[in-house]
Protein backbone atom coordinates (compact mmCIF):
# COMPACT_ATOMS: atom_id res chain seq x y z
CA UNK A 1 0.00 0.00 0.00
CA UNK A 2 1.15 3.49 -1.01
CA UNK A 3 1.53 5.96 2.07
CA UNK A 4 2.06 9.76 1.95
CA UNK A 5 4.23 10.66 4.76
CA UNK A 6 6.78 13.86 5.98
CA UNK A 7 9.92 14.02 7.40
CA UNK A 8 11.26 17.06 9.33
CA UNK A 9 14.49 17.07 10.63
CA UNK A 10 15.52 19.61 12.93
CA UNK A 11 19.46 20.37 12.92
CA UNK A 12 21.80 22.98 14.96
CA UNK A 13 21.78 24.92 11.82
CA UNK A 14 19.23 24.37 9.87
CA UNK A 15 15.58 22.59 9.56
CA UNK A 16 15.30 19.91 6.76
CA UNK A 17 11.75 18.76 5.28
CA UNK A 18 10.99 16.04 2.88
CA UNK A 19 8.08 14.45 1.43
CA UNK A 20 7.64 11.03 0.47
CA UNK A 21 5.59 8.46 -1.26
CA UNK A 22 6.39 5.31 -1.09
CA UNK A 23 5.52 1.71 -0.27
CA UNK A 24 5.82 0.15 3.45
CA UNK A 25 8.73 2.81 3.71
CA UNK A 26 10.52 0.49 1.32
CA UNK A 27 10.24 2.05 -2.40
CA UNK A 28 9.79 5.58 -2.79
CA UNK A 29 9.48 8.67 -4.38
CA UNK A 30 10.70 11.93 -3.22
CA UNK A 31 7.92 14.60 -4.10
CA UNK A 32 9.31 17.56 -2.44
CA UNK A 33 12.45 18.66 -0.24
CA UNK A 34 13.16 21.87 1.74
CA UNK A 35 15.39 23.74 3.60
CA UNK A 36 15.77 27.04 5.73
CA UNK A 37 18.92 27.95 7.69
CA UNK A 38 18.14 29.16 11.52
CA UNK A 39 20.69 31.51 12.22
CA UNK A 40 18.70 33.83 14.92
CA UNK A 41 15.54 32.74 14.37
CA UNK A 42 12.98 30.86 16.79
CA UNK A 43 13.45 26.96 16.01
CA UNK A 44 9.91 26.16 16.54
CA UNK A 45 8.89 28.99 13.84
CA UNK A 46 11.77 27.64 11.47
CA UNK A 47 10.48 24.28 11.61
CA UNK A 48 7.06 25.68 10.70
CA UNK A 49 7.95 27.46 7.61
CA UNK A 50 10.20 24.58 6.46
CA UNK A 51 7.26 22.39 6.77
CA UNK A 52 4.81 25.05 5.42
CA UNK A 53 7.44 25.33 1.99
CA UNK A 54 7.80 21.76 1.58
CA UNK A 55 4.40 21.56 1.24
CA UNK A 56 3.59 24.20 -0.83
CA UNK A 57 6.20 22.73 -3.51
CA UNK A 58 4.52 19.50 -3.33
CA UNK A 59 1.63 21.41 -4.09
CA UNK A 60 -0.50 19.85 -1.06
CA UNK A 61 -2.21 21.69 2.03
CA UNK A 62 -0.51 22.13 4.91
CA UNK A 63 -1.85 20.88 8.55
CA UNK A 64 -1.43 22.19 11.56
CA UNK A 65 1.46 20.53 13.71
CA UNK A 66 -0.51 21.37 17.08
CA UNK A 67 -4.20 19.92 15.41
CA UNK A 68 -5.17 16.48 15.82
CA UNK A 69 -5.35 16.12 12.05
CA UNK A 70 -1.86 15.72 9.93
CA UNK A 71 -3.85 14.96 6.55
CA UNK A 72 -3.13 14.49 3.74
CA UNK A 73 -0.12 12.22 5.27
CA UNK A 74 -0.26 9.59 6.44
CA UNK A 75 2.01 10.13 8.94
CA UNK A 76 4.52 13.37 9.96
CA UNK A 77 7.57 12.31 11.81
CA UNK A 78 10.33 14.33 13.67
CA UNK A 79 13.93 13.54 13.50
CA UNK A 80 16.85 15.55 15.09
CA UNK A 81 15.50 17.54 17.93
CA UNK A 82 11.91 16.33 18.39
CA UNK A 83 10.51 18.65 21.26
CA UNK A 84 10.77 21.48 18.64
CA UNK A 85 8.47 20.11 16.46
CA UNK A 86 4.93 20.03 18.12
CA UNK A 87 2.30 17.77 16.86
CA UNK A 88 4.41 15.66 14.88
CA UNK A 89 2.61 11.96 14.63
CA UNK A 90 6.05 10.32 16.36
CA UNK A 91 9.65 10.86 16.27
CA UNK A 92 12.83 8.58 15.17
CA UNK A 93 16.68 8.91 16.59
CA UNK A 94 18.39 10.27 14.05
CA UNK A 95 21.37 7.64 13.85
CA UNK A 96 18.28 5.59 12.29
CA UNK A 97 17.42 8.42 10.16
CA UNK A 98 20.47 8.98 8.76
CA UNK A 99 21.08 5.37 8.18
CA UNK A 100 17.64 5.14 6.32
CA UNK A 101 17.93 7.70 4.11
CA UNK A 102 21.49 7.30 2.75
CA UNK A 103 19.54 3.57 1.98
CA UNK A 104 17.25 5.99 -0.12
CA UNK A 105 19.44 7.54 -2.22
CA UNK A 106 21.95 4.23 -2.52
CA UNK A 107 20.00 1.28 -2.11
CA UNK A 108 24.01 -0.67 -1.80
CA UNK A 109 25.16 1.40 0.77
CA UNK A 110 26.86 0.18 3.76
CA UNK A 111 27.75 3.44 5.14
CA UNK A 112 26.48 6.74 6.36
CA UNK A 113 28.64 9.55 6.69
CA UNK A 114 26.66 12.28 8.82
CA UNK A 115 28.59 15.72 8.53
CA UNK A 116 26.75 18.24 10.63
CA UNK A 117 27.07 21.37 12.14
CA UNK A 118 28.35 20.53 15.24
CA UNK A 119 29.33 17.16 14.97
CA UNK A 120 30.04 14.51 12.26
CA UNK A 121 29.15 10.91 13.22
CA UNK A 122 29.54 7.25 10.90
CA UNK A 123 27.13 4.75 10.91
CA UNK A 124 27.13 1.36 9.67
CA UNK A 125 23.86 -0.39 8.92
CA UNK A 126 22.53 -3.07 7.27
CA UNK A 127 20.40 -3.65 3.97
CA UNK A 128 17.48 -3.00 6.23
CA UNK A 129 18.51 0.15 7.65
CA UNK A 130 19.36 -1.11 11.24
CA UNK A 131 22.49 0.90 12.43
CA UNK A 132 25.06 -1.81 13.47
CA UNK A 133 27.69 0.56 14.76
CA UNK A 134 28.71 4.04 14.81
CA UNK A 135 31.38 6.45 15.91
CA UNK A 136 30.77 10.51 16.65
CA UNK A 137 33.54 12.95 16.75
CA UNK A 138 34.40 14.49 20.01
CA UNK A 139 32.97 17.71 21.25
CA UNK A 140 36.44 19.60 19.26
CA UNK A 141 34.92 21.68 16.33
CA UNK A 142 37.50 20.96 14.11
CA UNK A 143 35.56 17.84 13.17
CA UNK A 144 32.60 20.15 12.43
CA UNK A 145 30.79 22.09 9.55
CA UNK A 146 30.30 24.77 11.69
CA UNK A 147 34.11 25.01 11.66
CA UNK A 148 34.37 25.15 7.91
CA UNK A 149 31.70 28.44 8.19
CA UNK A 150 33.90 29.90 10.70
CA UNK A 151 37.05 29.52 8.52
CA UNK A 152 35.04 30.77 5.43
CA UNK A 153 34.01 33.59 7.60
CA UNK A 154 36.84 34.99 8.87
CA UNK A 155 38.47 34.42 4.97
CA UNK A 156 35.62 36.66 3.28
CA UNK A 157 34.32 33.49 1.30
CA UNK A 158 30.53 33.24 0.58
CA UNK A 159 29.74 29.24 2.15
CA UNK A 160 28.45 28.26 -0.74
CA UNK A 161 31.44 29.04 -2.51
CA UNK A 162 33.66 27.26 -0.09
CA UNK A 163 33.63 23.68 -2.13
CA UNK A 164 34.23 25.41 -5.39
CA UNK A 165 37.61 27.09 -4.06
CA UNK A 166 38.91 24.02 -2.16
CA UNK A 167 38.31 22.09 -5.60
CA UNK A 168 40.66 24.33 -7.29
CA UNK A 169 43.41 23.60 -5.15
CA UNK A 170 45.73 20.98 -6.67
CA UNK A 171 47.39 20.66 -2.45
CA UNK A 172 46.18 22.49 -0.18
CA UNK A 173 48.06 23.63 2.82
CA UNK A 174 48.02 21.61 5.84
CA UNK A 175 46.31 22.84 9.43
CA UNK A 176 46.20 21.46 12.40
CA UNK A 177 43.47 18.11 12.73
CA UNK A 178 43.84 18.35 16.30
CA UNK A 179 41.71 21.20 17.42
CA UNK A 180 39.68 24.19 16.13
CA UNK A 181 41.84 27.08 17.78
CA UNK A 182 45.07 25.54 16.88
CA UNK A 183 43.61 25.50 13.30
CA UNK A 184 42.06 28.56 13.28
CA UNK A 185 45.19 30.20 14.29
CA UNK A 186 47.17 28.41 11.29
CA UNK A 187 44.77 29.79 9.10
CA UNK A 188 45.54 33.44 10.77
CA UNK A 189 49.04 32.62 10.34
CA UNK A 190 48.52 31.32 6.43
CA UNK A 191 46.39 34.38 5.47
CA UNK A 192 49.87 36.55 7.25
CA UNK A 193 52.03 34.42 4.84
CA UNK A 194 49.80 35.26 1.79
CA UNK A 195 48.76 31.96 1.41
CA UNK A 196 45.44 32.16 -0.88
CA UNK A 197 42.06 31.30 0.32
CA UNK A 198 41.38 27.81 -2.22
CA UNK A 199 45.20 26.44 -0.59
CA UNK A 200 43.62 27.35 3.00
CA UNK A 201 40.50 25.68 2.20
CA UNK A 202 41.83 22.51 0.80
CA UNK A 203 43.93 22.06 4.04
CA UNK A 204 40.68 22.61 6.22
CA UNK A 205 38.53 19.91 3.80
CA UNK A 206 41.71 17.55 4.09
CA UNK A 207 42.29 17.60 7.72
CA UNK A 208 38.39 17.28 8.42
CA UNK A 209 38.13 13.99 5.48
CA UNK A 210 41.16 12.23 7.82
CA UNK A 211 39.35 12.70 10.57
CA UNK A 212 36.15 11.63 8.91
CA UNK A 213 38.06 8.59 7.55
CA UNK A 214 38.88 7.40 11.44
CA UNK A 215 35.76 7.43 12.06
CA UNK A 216 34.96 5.06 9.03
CA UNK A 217 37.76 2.65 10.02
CA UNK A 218 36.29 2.63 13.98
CA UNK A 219 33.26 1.22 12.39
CA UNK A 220 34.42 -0.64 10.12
CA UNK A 221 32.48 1.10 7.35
CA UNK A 222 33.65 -0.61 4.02
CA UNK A 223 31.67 -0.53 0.50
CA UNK A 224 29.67 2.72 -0.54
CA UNK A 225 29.53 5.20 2.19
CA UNK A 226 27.08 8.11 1.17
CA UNK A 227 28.08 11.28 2.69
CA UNK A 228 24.93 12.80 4.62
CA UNK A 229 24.06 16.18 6.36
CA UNK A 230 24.44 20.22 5.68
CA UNK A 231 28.38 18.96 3.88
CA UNK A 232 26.67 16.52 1.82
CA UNK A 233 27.21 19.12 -1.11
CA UNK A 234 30.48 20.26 -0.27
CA UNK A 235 32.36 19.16 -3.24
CA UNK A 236 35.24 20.38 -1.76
CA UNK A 237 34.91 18.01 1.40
CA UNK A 238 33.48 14.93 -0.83
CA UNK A 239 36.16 15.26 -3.26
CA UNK A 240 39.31 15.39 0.02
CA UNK A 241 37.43 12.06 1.07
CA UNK A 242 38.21 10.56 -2.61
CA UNK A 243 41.56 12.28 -2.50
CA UNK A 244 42.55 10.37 1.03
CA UNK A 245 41.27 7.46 0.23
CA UNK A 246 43.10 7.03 -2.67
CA UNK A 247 45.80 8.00 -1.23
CA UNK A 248 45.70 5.49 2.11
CA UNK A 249 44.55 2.31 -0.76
CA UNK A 250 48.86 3.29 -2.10
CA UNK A 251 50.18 3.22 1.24
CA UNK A 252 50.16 0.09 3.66
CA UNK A 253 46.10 0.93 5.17
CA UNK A 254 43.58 -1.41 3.19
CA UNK A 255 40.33 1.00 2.75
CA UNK A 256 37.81 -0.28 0.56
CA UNK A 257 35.24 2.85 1.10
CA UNK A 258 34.01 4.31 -1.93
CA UNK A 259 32.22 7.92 -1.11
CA UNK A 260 29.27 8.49 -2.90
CA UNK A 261 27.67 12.02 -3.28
CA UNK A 262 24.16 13.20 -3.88
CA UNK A 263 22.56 16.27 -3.72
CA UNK A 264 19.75 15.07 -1.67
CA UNK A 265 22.09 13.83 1.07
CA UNK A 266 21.20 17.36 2.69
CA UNK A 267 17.84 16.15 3.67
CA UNK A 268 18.52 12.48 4.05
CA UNK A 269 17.59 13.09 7.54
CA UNK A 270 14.05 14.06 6.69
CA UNK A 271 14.08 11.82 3.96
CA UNK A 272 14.35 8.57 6.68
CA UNK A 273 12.10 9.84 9.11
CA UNK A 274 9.33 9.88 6.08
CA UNK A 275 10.62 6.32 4.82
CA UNK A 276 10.22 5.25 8.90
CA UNK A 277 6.78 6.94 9.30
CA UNK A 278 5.47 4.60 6.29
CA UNK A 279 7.17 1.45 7.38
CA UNK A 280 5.24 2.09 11.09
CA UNK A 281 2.22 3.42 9.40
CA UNK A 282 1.99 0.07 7.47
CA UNK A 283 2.84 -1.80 10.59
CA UNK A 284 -0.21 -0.05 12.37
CA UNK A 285 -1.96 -1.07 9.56
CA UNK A 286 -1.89 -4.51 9.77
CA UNK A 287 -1.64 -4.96 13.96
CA UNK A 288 -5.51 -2.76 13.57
CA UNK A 289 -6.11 -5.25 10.22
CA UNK A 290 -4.89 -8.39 12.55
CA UNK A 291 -7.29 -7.18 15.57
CA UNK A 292 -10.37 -7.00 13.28
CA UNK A 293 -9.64 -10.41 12.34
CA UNK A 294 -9.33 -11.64 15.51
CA UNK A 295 -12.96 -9.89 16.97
């Protein structure tokens, strides 16, 4: 049975919003995807609007959150941080999420790669979507994309011009991978030397891929890994993940990840908590179907 269902996942930065229709949360179609940045803005009213947009590109009505209603879907689930999004028909840890949606946009991956704002986390799962293992980064913001917009930042670089520069790079100039202030200050130091801003930002994408990389090799997170989360279209950071990679297959470390980039990975997020809704709307489904039987 076909099920109409919405994902909203609500990030440090940013609130992500997808649409779905799919089958027991197994095949689907993305209908619609949105996203609005935070900055200084009242979560709760963020995640409103995002959901509010998504649906007007869908072309569907939108429900109230706080109503008892949520039609037309069949289900509206939370991801991320769920008291912020009120009236939502259940919520989902994002680790699962994550896992779920990077199934969505590679049906063969083994591997999620979940590069936030604050944090960056890998998760292994199986076919299914059930996360086997996973390893976060520690509270340093060096493993961070919120590090990346501080860099960008304080180097006058638009952030959505960031990935474009580091790509242009043949290098890049090596920071410190050990912690945000020692880094930032080798960028000060770099900019002092006249080093220019695509060098800089290679360094930054190539220190935060090796870190990235540990995290893979913690979990054992062979095969395709799809890169997930606000970097997910850095083509600057997806293409220092190729780069080191490569690099470690020539030396004497056997990794056997191959990254794998999609647009969509922004709202994967979102995208699982839909998939999830439909898979326990189905389940609901059939446990009422199962009860009728039995009366």
């Amino acid at each position: 049975m076909s099920h109409l269902t919405a994902g909203i996942d609500v990030g440090s930065s940013s609130v992500k919003a997808a649409i779905l229709r799919s089958v027991a949360g197994d095949h689907g179609e993305l209908v619609a995807s949105a996203t609005q940045r935070i900055r200084r803005r009242n979560v709760r009213e963020v995640a409103r609007a995002t959901f509010e947009e998504v649906c007007e590109r869908a072309g569907l009505p939108c429900p109230a959150l706080d109503s008892l209603s949520t039609a037309p879907f069949d289900y509206v689930a939370s991801t991320g941080e769920a008291d912020l999004v009120e009236g939502a028909t259940g919520h989902f840890y994002g680790m699962t999420a994550h896992a779920r949606g990077a199934l969505f946009l590679d049906p063969e991956a083994a591997a999620a790669l979940d590069v936030g704002a604050l944090h960056a986390r890998a998760i292994r799962m199986d076919p299914r979507g059930k996360v086997m293992r996973h390893r976060m980064t520690s509270q340093c913001a060096s493993g961070s994309g919120q590090f990346i917009e501080n860099i960008a930042r304080y180097l006058g670089v638009p952030l959505e011009d960031v990935g474009t520069l580091s790509t242009q790079s043949p290098s890049g100039e090596e920071v410190s991978s050990i912690c945000a202030v020692l880094a930032e200050t080798d960028v000060i130091n770099m900019v002092s030397r006249g080093i220019g801003a695509p060098d800089i930002l290679k360094g930054i994408h190539l220190s935060l891929a090796g870190r990235l990389l540990r995290l893979l090799r913690a979990i054992g997170g062979d095969g395709k890994v799809v890169v997930t989360g606000g970097l997910a279209i850095d083509e600057g950071l997806v293409k220092a993940l190729r780069e080191t990679i490569a690099g470690e297959r020539r030396g004497s470390k056997a990794v056997t990840s191959t990254i794998v980039a999609d647009p969509r990975g922004v709202v994967a997020g979102a995208l699982g908590a839909a998939l999830l809704g439909a898979f326990r709307t189905e389940q609901l489904r059939r446990l009422g179907d199962a009860r009728i039987s039995a009366a």
